[in-house]
Protein backbone atom coordinates (compact mmCIF):
# COMPACT_ATOMS: atom_id res chain seq x y z
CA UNK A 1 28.22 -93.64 -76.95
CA UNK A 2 31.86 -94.40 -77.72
CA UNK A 3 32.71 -92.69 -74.98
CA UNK A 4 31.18 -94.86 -72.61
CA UNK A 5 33.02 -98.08 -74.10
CA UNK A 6 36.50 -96.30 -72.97
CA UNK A 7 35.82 -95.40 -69.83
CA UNK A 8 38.61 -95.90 -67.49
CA UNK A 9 36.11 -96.83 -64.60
CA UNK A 10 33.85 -99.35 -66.42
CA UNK A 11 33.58 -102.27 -63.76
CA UNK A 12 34.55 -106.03 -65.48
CA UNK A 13 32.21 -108.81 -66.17
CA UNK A 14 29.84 -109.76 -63.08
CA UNK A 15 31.01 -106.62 -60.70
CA UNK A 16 28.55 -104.00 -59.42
CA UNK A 17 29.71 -100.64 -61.06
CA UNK A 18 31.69 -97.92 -59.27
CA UNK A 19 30.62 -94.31 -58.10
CA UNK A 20 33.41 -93.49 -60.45
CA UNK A 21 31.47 -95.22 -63.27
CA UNK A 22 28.25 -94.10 -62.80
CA UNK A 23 29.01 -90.34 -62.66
CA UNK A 24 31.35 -91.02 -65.91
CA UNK A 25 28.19 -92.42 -67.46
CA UNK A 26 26.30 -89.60 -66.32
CA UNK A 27 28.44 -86.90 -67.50
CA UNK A 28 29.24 -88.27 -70.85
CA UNK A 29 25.57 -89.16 -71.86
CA UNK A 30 24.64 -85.52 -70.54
CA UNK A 31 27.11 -83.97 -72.80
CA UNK A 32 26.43 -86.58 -75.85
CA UNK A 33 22.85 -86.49 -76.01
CA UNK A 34 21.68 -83.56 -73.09
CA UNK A 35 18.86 -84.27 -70.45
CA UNK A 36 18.39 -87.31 -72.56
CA UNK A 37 21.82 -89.07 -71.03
CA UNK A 38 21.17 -88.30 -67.52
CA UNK A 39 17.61 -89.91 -67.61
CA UNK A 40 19.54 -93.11 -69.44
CA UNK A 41 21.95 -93.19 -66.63
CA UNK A 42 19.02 -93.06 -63.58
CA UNK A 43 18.94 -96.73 -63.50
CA UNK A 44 22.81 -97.17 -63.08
CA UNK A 45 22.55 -94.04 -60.66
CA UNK A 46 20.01 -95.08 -58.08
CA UNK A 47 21.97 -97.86 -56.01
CA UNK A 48 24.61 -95.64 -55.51
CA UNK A 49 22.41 -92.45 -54.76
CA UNK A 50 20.03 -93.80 -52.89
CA UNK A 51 21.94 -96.72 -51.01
CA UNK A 52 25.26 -95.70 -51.22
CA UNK A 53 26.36 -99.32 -51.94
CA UNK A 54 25.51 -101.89 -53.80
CA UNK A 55 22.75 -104.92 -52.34
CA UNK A 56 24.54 -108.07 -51.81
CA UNK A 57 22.81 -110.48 -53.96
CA UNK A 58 24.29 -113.85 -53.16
CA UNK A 59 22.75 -115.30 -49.76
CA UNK A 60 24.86 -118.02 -47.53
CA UNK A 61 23.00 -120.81 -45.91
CA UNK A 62 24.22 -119.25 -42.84
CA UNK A 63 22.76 -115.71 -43.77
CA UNK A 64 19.66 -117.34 -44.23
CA UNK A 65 19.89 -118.51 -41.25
CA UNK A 66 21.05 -115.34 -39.20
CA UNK A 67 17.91 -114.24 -41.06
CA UNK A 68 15.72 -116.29 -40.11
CA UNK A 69 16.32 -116.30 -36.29
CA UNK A 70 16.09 -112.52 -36.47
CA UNK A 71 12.75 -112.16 -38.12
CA UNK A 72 11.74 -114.69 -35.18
CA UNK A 73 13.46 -112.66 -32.18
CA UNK A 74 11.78 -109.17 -34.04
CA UNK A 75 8.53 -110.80 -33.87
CA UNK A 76 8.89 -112.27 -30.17
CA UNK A 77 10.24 -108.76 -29.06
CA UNK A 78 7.19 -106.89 -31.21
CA UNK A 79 4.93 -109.42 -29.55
CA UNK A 80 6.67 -108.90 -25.92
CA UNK A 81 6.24 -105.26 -26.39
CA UNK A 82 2.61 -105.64 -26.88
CA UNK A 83 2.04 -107.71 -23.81
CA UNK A 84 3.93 -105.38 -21.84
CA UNK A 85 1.73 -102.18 -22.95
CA UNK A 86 -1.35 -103.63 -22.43
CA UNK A 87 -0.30 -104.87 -19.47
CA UNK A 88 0.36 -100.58 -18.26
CA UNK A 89 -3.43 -100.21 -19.18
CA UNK A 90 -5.29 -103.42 -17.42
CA UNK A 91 -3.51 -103.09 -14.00
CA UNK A 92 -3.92 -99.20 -13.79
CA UNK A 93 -7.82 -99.31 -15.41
CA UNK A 94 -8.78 -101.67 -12.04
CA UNK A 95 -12.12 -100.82 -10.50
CA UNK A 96 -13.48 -101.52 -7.26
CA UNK A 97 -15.85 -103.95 -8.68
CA UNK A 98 -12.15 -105.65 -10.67
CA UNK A 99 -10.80 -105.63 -7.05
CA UNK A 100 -13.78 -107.11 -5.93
CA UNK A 101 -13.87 -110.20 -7.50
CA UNK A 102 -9.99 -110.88 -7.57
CA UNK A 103 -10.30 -110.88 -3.62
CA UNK A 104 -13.23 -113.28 -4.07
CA UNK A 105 -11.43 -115.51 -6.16
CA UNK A 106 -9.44 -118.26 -4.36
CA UNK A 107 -7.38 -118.48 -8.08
CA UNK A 108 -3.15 -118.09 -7.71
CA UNK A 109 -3.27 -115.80 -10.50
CA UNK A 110 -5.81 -113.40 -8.79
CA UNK A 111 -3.75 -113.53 -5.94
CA UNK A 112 -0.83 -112.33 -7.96
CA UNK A 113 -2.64 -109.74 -9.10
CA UNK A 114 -3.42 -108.34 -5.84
CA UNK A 115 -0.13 -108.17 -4.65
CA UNK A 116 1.27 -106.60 -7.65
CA UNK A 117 -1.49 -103.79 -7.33
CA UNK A 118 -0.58 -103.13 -3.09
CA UNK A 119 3.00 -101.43 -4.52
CA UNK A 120 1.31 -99.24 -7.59
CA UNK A 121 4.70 -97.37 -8.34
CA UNK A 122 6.96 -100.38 -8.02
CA UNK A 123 4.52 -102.03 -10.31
CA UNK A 124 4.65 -99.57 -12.97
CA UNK A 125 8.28 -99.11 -12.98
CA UNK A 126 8.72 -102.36 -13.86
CA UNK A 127 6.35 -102.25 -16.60
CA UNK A 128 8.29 -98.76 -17.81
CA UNK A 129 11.52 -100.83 -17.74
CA UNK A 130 10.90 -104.20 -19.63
CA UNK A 131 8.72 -102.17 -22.66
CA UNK A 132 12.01 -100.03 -23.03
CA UNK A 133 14.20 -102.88 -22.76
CA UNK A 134 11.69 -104.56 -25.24
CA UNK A 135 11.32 -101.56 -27.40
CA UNK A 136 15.51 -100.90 -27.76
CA UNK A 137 16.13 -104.07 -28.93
CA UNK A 138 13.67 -103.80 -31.46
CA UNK A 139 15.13 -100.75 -32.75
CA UNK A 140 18.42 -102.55 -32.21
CA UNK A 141 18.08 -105.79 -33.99
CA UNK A 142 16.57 -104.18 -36.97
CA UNK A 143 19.03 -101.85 -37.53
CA UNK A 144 21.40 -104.47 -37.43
CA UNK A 145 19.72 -106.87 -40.02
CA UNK A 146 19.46 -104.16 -41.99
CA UNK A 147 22.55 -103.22 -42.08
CA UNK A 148 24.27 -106.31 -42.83
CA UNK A 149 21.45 -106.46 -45.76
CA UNK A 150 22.84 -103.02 -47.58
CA UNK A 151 26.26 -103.39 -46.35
CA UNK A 152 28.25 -102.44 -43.33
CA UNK A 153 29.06 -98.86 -44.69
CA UNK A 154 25.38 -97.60 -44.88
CA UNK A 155 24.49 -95.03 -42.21
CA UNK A 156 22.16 -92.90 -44.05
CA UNK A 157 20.18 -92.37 -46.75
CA UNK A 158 16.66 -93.64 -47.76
CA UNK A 159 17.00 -96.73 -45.76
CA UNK A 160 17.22 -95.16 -42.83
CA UNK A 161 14.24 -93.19 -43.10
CA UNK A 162 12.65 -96.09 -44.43
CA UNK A 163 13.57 -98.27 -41.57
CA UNK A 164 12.92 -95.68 -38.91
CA UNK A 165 9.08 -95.04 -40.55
CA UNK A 166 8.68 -98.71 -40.46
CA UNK A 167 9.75 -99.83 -36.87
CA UNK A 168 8.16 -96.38 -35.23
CA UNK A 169 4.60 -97.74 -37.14
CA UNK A 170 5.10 -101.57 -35.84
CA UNK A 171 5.89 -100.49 -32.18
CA UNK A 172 3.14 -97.86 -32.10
CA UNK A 173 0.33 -99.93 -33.93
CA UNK A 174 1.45 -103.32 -32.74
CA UNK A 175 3.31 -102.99 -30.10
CA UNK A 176 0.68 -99.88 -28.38
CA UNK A 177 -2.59 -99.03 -30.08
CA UNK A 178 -4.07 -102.68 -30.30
CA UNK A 179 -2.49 -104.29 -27.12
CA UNK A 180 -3.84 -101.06 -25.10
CA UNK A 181 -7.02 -100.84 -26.57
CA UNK A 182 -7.88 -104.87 -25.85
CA UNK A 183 -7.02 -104.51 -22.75
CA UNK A 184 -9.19 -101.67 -22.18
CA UNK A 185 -11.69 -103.83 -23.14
CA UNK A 186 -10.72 -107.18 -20.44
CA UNK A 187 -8.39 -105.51 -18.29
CA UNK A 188 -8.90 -108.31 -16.14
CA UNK A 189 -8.13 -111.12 -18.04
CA UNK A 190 -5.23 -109.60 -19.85
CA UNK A 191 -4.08 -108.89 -15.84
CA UNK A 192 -4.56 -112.56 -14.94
CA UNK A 193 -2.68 -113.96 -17.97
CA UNK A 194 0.36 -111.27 -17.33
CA UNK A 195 0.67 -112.03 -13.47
CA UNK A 196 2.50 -114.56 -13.19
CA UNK A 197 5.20 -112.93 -16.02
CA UNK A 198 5.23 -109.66 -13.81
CA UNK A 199 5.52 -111.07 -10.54
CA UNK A 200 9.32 -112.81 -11.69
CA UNK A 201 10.00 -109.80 -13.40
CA UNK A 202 9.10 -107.22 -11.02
CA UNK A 203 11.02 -109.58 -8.43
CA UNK A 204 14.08 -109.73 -10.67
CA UNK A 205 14.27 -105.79 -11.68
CA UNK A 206 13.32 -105.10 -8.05
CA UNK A 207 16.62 -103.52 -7.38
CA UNK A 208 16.74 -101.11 -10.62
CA UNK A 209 12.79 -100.03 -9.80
CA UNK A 210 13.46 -98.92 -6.23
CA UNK A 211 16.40 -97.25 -7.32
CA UNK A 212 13.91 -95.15 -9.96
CA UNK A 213 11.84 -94.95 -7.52
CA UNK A 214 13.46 -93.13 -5.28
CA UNK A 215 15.07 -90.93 -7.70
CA UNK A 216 11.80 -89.70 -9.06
CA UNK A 217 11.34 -88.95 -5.47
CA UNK A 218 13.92 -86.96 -4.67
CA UNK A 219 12.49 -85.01 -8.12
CA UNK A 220 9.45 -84.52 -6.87
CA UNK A 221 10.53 -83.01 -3.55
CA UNK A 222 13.39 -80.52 -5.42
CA UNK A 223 12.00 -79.14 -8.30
CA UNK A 224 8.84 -77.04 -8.47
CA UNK A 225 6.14 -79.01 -10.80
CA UNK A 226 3.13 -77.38 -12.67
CA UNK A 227 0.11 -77.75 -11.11
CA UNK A 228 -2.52 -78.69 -13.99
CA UNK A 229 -5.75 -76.11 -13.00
CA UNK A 230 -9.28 -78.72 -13.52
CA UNK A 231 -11.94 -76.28 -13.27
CA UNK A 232 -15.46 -77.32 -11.45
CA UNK A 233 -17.13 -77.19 -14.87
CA UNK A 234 -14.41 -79.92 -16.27
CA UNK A 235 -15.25 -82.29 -13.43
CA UNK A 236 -19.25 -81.27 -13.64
CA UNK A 237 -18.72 -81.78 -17.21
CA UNK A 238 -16.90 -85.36 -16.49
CA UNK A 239 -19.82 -86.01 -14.65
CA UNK A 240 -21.98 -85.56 -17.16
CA UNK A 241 -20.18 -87.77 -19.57
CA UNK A 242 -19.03 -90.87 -17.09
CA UNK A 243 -21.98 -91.92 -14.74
CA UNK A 244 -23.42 -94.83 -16.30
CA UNK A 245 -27.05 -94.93 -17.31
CA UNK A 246 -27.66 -96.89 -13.72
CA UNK A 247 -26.63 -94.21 -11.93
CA UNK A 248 -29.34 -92.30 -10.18
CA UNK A 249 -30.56 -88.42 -10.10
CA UNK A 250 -30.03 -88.09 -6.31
CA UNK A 251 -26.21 -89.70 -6.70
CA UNK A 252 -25.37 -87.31 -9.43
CA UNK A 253 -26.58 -84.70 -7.74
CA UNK A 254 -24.91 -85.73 -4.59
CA UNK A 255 -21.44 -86.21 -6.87
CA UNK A 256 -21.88 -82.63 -8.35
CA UNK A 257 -22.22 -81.29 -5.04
CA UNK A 258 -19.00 -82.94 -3.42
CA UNK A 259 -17.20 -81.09 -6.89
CA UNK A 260 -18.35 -77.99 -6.10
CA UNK A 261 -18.24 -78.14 -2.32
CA UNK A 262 -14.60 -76.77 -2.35
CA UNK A 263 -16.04 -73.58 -4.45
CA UNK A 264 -18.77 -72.37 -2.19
CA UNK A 265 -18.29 -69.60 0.89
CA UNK A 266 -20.29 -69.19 3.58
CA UNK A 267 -22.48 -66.06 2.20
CA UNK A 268 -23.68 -68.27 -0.50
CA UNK A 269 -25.01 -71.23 1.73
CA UNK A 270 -26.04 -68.84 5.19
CA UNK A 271 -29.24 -67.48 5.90
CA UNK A 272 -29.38 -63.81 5.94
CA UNK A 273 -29.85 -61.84 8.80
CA UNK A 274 -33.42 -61.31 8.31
CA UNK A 275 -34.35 -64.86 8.42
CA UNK A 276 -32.75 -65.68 11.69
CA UNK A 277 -34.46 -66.92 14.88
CA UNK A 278 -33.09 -65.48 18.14
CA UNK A 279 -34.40 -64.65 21.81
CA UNK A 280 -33.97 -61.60 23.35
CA UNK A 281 -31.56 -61.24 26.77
CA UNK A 282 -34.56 -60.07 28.77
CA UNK A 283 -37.12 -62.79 28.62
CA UNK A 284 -37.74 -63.90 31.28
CA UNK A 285 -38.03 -68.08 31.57
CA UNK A 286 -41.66 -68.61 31.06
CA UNK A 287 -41.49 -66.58 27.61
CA UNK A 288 -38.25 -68.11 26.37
CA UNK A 289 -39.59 -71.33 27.29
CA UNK A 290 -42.97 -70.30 25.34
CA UNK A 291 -40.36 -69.36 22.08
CA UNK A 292 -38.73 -72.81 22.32
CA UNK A 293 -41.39 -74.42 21.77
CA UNK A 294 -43.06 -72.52 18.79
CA UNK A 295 -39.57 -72.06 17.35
CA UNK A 296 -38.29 -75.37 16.90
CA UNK A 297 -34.67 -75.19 16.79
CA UNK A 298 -31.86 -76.62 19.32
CA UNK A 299 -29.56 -74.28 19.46
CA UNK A 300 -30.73 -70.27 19.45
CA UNK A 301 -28.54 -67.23 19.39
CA UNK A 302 -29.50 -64.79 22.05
CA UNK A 303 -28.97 -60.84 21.42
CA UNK A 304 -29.50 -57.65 23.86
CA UNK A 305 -31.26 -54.87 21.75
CA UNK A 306 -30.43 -56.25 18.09
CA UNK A 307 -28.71 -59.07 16.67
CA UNK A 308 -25.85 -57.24 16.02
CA UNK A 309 -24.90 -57.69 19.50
CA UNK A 310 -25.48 -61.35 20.64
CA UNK A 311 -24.88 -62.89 23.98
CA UNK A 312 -24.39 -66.22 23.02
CA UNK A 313 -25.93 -69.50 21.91
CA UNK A 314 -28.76 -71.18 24.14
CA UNK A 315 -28.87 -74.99 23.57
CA UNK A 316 -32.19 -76.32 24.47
CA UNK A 317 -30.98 -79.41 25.57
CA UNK A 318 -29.34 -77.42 28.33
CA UNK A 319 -32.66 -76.55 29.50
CA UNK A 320 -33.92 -79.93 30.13
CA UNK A 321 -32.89 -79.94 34.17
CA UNK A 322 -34.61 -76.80 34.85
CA UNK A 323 -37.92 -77.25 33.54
CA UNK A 324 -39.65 -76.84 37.15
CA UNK A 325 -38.01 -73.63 37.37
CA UNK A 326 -39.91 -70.16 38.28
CA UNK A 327 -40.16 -67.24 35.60
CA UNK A 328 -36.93 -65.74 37.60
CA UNK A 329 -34.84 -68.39 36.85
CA UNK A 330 -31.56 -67.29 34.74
CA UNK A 331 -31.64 -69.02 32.10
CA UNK A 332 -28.56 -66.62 30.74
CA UNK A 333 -26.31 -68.53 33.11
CA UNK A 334 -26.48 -71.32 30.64
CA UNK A 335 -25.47 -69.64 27.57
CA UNK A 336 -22.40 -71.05 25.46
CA UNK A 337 -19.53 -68.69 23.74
CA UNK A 338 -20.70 -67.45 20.11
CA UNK A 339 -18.64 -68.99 16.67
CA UNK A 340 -18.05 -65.65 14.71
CA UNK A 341 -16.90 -66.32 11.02
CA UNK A 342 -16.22 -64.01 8.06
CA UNK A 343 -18.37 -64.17 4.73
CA UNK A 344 -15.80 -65.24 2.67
CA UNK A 345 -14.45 -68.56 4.85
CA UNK A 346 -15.00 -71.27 2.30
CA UNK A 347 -17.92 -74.06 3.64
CA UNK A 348 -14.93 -76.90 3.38
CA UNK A 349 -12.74 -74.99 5.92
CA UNK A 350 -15.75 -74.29 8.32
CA UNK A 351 -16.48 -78.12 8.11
CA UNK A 352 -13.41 -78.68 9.68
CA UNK A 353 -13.57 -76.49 12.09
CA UNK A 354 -17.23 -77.92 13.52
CA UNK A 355 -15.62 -81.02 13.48
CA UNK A 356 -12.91 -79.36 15.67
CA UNK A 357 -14.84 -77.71 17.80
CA UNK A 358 -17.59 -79.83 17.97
CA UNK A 359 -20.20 -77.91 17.27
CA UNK A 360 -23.20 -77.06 14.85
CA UNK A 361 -23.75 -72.97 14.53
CA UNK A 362 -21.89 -70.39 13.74
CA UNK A 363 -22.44 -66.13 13.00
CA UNK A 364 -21.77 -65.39 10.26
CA UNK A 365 -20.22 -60.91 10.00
CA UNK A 366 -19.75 -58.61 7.71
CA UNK A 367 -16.14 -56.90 7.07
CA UNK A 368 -17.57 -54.09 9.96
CA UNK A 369 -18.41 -56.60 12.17
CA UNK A 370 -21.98 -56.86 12.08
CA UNK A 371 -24.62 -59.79 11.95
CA UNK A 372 -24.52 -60.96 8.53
CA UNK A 373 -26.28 -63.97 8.57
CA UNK A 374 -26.28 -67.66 10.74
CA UNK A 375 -25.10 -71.17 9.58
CA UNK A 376 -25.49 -74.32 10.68
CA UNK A 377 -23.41 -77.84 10.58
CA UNK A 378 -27.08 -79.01 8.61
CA UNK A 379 -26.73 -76.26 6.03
CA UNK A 380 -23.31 -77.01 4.89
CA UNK A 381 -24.41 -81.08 4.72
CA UNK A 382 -27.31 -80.52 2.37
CA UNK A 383 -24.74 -78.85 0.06
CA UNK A 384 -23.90 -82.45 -1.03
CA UNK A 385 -26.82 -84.26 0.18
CA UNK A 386 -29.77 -81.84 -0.72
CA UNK A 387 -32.46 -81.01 1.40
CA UNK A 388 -32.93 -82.67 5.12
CA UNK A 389 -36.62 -82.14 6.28
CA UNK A 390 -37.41 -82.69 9.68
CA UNK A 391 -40.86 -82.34 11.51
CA UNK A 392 -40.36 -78.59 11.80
CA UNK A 393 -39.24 -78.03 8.23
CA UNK A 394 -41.87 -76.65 5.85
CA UNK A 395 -41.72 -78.51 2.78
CA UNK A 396 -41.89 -76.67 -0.65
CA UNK A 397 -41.65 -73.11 0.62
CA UNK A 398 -38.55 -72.30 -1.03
CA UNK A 399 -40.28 -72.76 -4.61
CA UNK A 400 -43.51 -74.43 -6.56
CA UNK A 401 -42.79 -75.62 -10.06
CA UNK A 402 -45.63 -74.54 -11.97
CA UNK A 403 -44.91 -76.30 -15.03
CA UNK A 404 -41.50 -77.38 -16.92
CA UNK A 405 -40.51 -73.96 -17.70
CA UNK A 406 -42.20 -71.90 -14.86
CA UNK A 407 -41.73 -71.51 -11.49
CA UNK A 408 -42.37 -69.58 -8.16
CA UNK A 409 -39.43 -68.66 -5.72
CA UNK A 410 -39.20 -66.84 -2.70
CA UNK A 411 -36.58 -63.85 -3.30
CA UNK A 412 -34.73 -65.07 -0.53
CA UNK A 413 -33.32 -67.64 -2.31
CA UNK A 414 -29.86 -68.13 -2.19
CA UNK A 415 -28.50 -68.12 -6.31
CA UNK A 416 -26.70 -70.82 -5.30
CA UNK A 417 -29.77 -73.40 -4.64
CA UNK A 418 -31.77 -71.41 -7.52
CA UNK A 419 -29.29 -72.89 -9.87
CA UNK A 420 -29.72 -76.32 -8.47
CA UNK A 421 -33.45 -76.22 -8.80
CA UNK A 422 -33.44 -74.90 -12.61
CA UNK A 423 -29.97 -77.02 -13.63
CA UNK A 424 -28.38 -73.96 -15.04
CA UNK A 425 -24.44 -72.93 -14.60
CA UNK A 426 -24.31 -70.82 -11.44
CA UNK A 427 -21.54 -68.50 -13.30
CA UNK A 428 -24.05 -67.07 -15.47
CA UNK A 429 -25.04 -64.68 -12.72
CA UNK A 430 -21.91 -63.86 -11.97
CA UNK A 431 -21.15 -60.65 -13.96
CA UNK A 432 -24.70 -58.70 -12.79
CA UNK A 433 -25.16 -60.15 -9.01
CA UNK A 434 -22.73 -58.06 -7.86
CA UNK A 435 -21.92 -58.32 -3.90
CA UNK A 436 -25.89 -60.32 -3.73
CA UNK A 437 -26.47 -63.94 -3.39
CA UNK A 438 -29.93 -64.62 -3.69
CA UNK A 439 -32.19 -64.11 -6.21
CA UNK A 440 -34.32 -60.99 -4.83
CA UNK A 441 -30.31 -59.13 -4.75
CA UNK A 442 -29.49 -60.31 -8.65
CA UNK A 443 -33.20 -58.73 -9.59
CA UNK A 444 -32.17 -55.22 -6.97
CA UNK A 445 -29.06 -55.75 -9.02
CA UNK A 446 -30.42 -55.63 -12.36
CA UNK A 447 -32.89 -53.54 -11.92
CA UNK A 448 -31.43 -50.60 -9.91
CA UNK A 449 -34.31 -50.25 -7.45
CA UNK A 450 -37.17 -52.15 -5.52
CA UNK A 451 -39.30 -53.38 -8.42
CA UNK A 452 -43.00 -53.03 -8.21
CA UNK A 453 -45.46 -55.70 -7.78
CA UNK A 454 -46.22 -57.58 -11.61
CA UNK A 455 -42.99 -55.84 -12.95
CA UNK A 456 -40.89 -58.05 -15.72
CA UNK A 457 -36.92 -58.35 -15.43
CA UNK A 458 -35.40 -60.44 -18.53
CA UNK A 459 -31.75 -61.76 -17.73
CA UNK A 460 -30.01 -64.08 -20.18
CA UNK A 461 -32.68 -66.78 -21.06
CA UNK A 462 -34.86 -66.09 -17.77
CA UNK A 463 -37.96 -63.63 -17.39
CA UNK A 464 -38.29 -62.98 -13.93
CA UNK A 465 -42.20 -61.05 -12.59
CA UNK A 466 -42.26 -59.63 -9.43
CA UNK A 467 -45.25 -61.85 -7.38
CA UNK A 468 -44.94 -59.70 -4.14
CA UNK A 469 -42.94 -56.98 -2.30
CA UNK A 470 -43.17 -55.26 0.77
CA UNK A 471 -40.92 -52.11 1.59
CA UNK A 472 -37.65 -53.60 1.94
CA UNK A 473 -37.39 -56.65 0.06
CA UNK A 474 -38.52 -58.80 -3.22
CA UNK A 475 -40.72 -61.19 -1.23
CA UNK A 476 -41.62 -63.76 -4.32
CA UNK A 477 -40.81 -64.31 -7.86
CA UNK A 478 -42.31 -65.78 -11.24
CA UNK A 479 -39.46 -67.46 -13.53
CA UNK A 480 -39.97 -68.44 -17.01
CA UNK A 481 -37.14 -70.01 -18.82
CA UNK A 482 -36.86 -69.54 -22.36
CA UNK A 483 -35.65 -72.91 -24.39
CA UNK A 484 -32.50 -72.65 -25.71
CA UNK A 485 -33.65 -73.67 -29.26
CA UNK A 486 -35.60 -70.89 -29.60
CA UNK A 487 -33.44 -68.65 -27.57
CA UNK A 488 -33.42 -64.88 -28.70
CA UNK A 489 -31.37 -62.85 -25.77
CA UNK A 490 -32.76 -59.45 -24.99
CA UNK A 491 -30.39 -56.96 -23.87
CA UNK A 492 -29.34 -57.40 -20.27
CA UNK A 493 -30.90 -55.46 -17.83
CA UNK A 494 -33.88 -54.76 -19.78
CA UNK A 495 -37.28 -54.41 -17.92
CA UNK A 496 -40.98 -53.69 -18.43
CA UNK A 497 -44.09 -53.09 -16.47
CA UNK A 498 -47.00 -55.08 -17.41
């Protein structure tokens, strides 16, 4: 204890004590009394540990003052900051509907808004630059306070880390979560009340934010960005969890069809080659004219000897001027050129090229060049659409629904609308339908061979029973769906006679 009283470093009457000091204090009462001394000397240890320096006690009216006006100018620039970031969130969270009514409104703030929303980017990069602005001199001005609080020579330490913890938490609570998630909420208020503030600020940092501008520009152009892969079963599944309870069956479905529309090729939407309609070369007038009629269709290929070599495309409208005509009359004068497309051609891409071309059919080949199958302008529509049923459409021949879990299908199906029907993922059949695309292929697929009449197939959840067959083909089909709930999957592949 003695030792203490002598030491060289003790501070006099009234001053803090020294780093000298302390570690004297600390070393004698370790040696004089052990473990026991340093805990004594923690108190005396701490400011100059942690802190480095002692706090100024003694306050100035004109500290009090600096003070004062800084805990004001933190809070304005916290409360700035909070404006600003909700601000990023009610502009960029307008709907057609917000649009809507700000053109309705004859209001100068609504009119504001408008105009700030015609330049989107310019817009934004104002927003970018005031919160930053707003966000460094928070960071700024409470370092400073601080560190005229602790003393000029503090750079480190637990302040620091304290002050760091507790500006990152006000900016991110205060100054993000709350103002962003309000204006989620009344994006158009919030936008109304911020116009006016915008508008003078986008016109005064209109020089820095088309200077950003274009730079990001010139980034865009140079350097190779990552494209970010959405998958059709994100957007199906965004689908799923945005439309709004108003929002119909038919509009979803149309929706879901517009996100998968990109997907689908032309062997997935095209009839097959047995289901075509075409005239042969060597009718003569009265018996084409007797198969226009009874067929029904505008526009009919024409082959000599089998499809596989077609002539062209009669369009019955062309026709209409020779109806008087004799049996001799060439009708094969009139025929028009023949649109020849590959199975794989995406349906998007062949849009496109009707559009072109103006017009409504096209042949679908194989990779040797034969008649694979015919599609028309109306098939690719009814991909987003559904169904279009004219007067020479049979309704409900595709399928019956029996009951909620059972139906009847023709095996000519194509997968792609059997999927639609049931609501099921069309990738499910993807790893057993090999090179097939409607229904009667998956079962050949599965199966290995032409199934006989009443025979069962199980696939994943489904039990498919052969209704009818002929020699070449799966003619109709019983499905029963399993429910999930109770799902027990049999082994794929698996089938049974009854």
């Amino acid at each position: 204890m003695n030792n203490t009283l002598d030491d060289p470093y003790r501070p006099e009457p009234g001053e803090p004590p020294s780093g000298k000091h302390v570690n004297n204090i600390a070393d004698n009462g370790s040696a004089g009394f052990g473990q026991m001394g340093a805990y004594a000397a923690l108190p005396l240890l701490l400011p100059n540990v942690l802190m480095q320096v002692p706090l100024q006690v003694a306050v100035s009216p004109s500290d009090w003052l600096f003070y004062t006006i800084s805990g004001l100018a933190l809070v304005f620039l916290l409360l700035m900051s909070a404006l600003i970031s909700g601000s990023e969130v009610a502009y960029f969270s307008f709907d057609g509907a917000d649009v809507a009514e700000c053109q309705r409104s004859p209001a100068a703030a609504d009119k504001k808004v408008l105009k700030l929303l015609e330049k989107p980017r310019s817009l934004l990069a104002t927003i970018l630059i005031l919160n930053n602005f707003t966000n460094i001199a928070i960071v700024t001005l409470s370092t400073f306070v601080t560190w005229r609080i602790v003393g000029g020579r503090t750079t480190e330490g637990l302040v620091v880390t304290l002050l760091t913890f507790l500006v990152t938490v006000l900016i991110v609570f205060f100054g993000e979560v709350v103002p962003k998630v309000y204006a989620t909420s009344n994006n158009l208020s919030f936008a109304r009340r911020m116009s006016g503030f915008l508008s003078g600020a986008e016109t005064f940092f209109r020089p820095l934010s088309w200077f950003l501008i274009r730079f990001s520009n010139i980034i865009e152009k140079r350097i190779v960005r990552k494209n970010f892969q959405i998958t059709v079963d994100h957007l199906n599944l965004a689908l799923d969890i945005t439309t709004s309870q108003g929002t119909t069956e038919e509009e979803k479905g149309i929706l879901k069809g517009i996100v998968n529309f990109g997907t689908l090729t032309v062997k997935q939407v095209m009839r097959s080659r047995l289901d075509i309609t075409a005239f042969d070369y060597e009718y003569d007038f009265h018996e084409l004219m007797d198969k226009v009629n009874k067929s029904g269709y505008s526009r009919v290929p024409v082959y000599e000897e089998t499809v596989d070599t077609l002539k062209g495309v009669l369009y019955v409208k062309d026709l209409l001027p020779y109806l008087h005509e004799n049996e001799y009359f060439k009708w094969q004068d009139l025929l028009r050129p023949v649109f020849y497309i590959p199975e794989t051609k995406k349906i998007d891409s062949l849009l496109k090229d009707f559009q072109e071309k103006r017009i409504h059919l096209a042949i679908v080949v194989d990779e040797y060049g034969g008649t694979s199958g015919l599609i028309t302008l109306e098939d690719i529509i009814e991909e987003i659409v559904g169904e279009i049923n004219d007067e020479f459409d049979e309704e409900d021949i595709a399928y019956n629904k029996l009951d909620e879990t059972t139906y009847v299908f023709e095996g000519k199906t194509s997968l792609n609308d059997f999927a639609k029907i049931i609501s099921v993922d069309p990738a499910i059949f993807e790893v057993m339908k090999g090179e097939s695309e409607s229904l009667g292929g998956l079962l050949l697929e599965i199966n290995n061979k032409l199934p006989r009449a009443g025979e069962k197939i199980y696939f994943e959840r489904f039990v498919f029973t052969v209704v009818s067959v002929d020699m070449k083909r799966i003619k109709r089909v019983r499905v029963l769906i399993k429910p999930v709930v109770n799902e027990v999957k049999p082994v794929r592949g698996v089938r049974a006679s009854s």
